[in-house]
Structure formats: C-alpha cells, structure tokens
Protein backbone atom coordinates (compact mmCIF):
# COMPACT_ATOMS: atom_id res chain seq x y z
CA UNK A 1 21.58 -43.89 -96.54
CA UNK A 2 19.71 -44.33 -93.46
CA UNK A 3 21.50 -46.82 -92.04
CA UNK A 4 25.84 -46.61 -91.25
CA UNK A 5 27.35 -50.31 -91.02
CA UNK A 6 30.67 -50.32 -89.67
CA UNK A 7 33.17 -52.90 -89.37
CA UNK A 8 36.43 -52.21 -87.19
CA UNK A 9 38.95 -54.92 -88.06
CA UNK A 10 42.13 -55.87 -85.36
CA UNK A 11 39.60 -54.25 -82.46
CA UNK A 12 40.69 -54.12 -79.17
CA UNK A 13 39.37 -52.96 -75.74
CA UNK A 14 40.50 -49.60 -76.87
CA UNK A 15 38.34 -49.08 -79.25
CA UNK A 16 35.37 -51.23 -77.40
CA UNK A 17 35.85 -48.73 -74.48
CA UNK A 18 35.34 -45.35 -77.33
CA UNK A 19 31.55 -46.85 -77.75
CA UNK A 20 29.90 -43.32 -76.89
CA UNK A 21 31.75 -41.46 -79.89
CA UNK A 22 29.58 -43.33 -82.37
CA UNK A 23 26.44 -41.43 -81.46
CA UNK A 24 28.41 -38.55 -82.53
CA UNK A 25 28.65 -39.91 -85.86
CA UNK A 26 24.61 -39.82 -85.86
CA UNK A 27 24.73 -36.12 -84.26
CA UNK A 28 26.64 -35.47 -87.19
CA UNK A 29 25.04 -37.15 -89.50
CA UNK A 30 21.47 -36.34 -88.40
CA UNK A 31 19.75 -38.18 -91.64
CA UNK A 32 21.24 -41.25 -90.23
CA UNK A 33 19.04 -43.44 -88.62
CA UNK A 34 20.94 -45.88 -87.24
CA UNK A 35 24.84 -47.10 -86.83
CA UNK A 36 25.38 -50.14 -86.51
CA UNK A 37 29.22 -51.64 -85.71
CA UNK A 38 30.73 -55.18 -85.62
CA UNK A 39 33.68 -54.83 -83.75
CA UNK A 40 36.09 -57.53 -84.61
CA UNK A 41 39.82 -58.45 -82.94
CA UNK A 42 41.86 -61.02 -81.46
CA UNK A 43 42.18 -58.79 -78.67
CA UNK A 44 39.05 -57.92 -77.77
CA UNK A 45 37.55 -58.97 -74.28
CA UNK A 46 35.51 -62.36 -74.31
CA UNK A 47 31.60 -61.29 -74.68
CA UNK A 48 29.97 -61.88 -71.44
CA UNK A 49 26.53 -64.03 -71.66
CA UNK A 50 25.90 -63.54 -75.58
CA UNK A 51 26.85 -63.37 -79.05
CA UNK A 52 23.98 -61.22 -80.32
CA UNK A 53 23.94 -57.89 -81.29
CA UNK A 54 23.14 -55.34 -78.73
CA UNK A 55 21.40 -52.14 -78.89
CA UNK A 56 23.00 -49.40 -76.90
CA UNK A 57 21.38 -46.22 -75.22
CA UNK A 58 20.84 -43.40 -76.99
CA UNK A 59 20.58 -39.95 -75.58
CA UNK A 60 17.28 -38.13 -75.08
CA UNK A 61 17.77 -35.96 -78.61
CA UNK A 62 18.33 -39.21 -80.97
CA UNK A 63 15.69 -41.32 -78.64
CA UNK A 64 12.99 -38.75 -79.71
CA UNK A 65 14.38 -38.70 -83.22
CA UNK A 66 13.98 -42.64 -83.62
CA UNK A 67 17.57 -43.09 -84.09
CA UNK A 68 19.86 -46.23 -82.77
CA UNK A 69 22.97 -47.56 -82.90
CA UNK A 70 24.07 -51.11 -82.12
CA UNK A 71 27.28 -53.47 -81.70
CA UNK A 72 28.39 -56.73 -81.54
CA UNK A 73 32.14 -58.18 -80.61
CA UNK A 74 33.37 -61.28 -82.45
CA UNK A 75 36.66 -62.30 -80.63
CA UNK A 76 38.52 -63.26 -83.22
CA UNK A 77 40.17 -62.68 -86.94
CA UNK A 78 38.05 -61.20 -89.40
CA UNK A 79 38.78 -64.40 -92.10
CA UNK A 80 36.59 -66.17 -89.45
CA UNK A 81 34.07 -63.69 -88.62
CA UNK A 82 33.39 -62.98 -92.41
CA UNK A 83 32.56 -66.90 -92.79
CA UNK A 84 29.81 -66.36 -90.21
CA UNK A 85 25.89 -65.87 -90.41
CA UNK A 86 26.63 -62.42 -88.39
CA UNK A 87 28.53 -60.98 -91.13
CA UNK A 88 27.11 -58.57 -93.52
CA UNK A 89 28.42 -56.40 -95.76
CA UNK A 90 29.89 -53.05 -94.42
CA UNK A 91 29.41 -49.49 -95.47
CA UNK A 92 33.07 -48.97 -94.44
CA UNK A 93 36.06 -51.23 -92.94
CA UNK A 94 38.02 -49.93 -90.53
CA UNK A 95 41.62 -51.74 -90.48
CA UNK A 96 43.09 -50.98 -87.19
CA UNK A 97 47.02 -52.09 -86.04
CA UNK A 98 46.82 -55.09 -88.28
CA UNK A 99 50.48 -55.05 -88.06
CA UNK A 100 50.97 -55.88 -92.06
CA UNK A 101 53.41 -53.34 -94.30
CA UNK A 102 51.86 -53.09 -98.03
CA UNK A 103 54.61 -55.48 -98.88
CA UNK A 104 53.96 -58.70 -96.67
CA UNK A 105 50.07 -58.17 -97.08
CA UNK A 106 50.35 -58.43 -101.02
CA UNK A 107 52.64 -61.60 -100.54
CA UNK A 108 49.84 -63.47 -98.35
CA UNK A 109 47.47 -65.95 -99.77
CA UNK A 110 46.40 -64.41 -102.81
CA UNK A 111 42.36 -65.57 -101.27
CA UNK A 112 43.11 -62.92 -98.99
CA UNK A 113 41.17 -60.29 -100.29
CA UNK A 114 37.18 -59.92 -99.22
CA UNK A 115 34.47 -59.87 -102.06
CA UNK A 116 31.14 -58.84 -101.26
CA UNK A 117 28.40 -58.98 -104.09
C-alpha cells in the first residue's frame, strides 16, 4: 500500500493541532508514500479561505524520498461528509469521543452503518 487514507471521525482542534505526528506514521512506515487524512467533527474550527485538500510540509528526509501527506477539515458530522464528492473510502476510521455506549449506537437508525463497495 503506497498510499495511508485516514479518516478521524468526532475531530476536534485537538487532534487538528497533533498534524506533525502523521509524518511519523510515514517515518515509520517508510514504504508509504503518502498519508492522506480527512479530519471530520462538529467541533472542529471553521476552514479559513477553502474547502480543498491541502498538502502539508514535509521534512527534508521524506521531501527527498517523494513522500506527502495531506488533510482536509469538513466541519461537520460524518453522515454529511460521507454524502459528499470529498469522501472516499478510508484505509482506517478513527472514531474519536463520539459520545455513544455500544448500547444506544445499536438502537439508532438501523441506516446507520457506512458501506463502502
């Protein structure tokens, strides 16, 4: 797999602010070429001046190395983001304090669960 993507569900500025950790995933991971992460949260700060994704500096070891990593912020709930032409389909979700014991989640809308094909 040359390519991580990452989705981190109930985001907040907390985790917006631990951006420099994921190129320690790719130091890690050196046959990883690029991580990309949709960070997605009610409680994330409003995007300032775009929607796209944006490509964040690398240091001077991964530069050389062609690698990249990448994120976008959809402020929001991730029923609406995965309705959207910037969702695609994640390597791994990340569920973070979505506030929902086992018990209420199963007695939600039984549409609740996410299908990718």
């Amino acid at each position: 797999m040359a390519t991580l993507n990452l989705h981190f569900i109930g985001a907040s500025s907390m985790e917006h602010d631990a951006l420099m950790l994921l190129e320690d995933v790719q130091h890690l991971l050196p046959g990883m070429r690029s991580v990309d992460c949709s960070f997605i949260g009610l409680e994330l700060p409003k995007p300032i001046g775009t929607n796209e994704r944006l490509l964040l500096d690398c240091c001077e070891g991964c530069t050389t190395a062609a690698r990249s990593r990448s994120v976008e912020m959809f402020k929001g709930a991730y029923y609406y983001f995965i309705k959207t032409d910037r969702n695609t389909k994640p390597d791994l979700a990340v569920a973070l304090q979505t506030g929902h014991a086992e018990e209420v989640w199963k007695n939600l809308d039984p549409n609740n669960q996410i299908s990718y094909e």
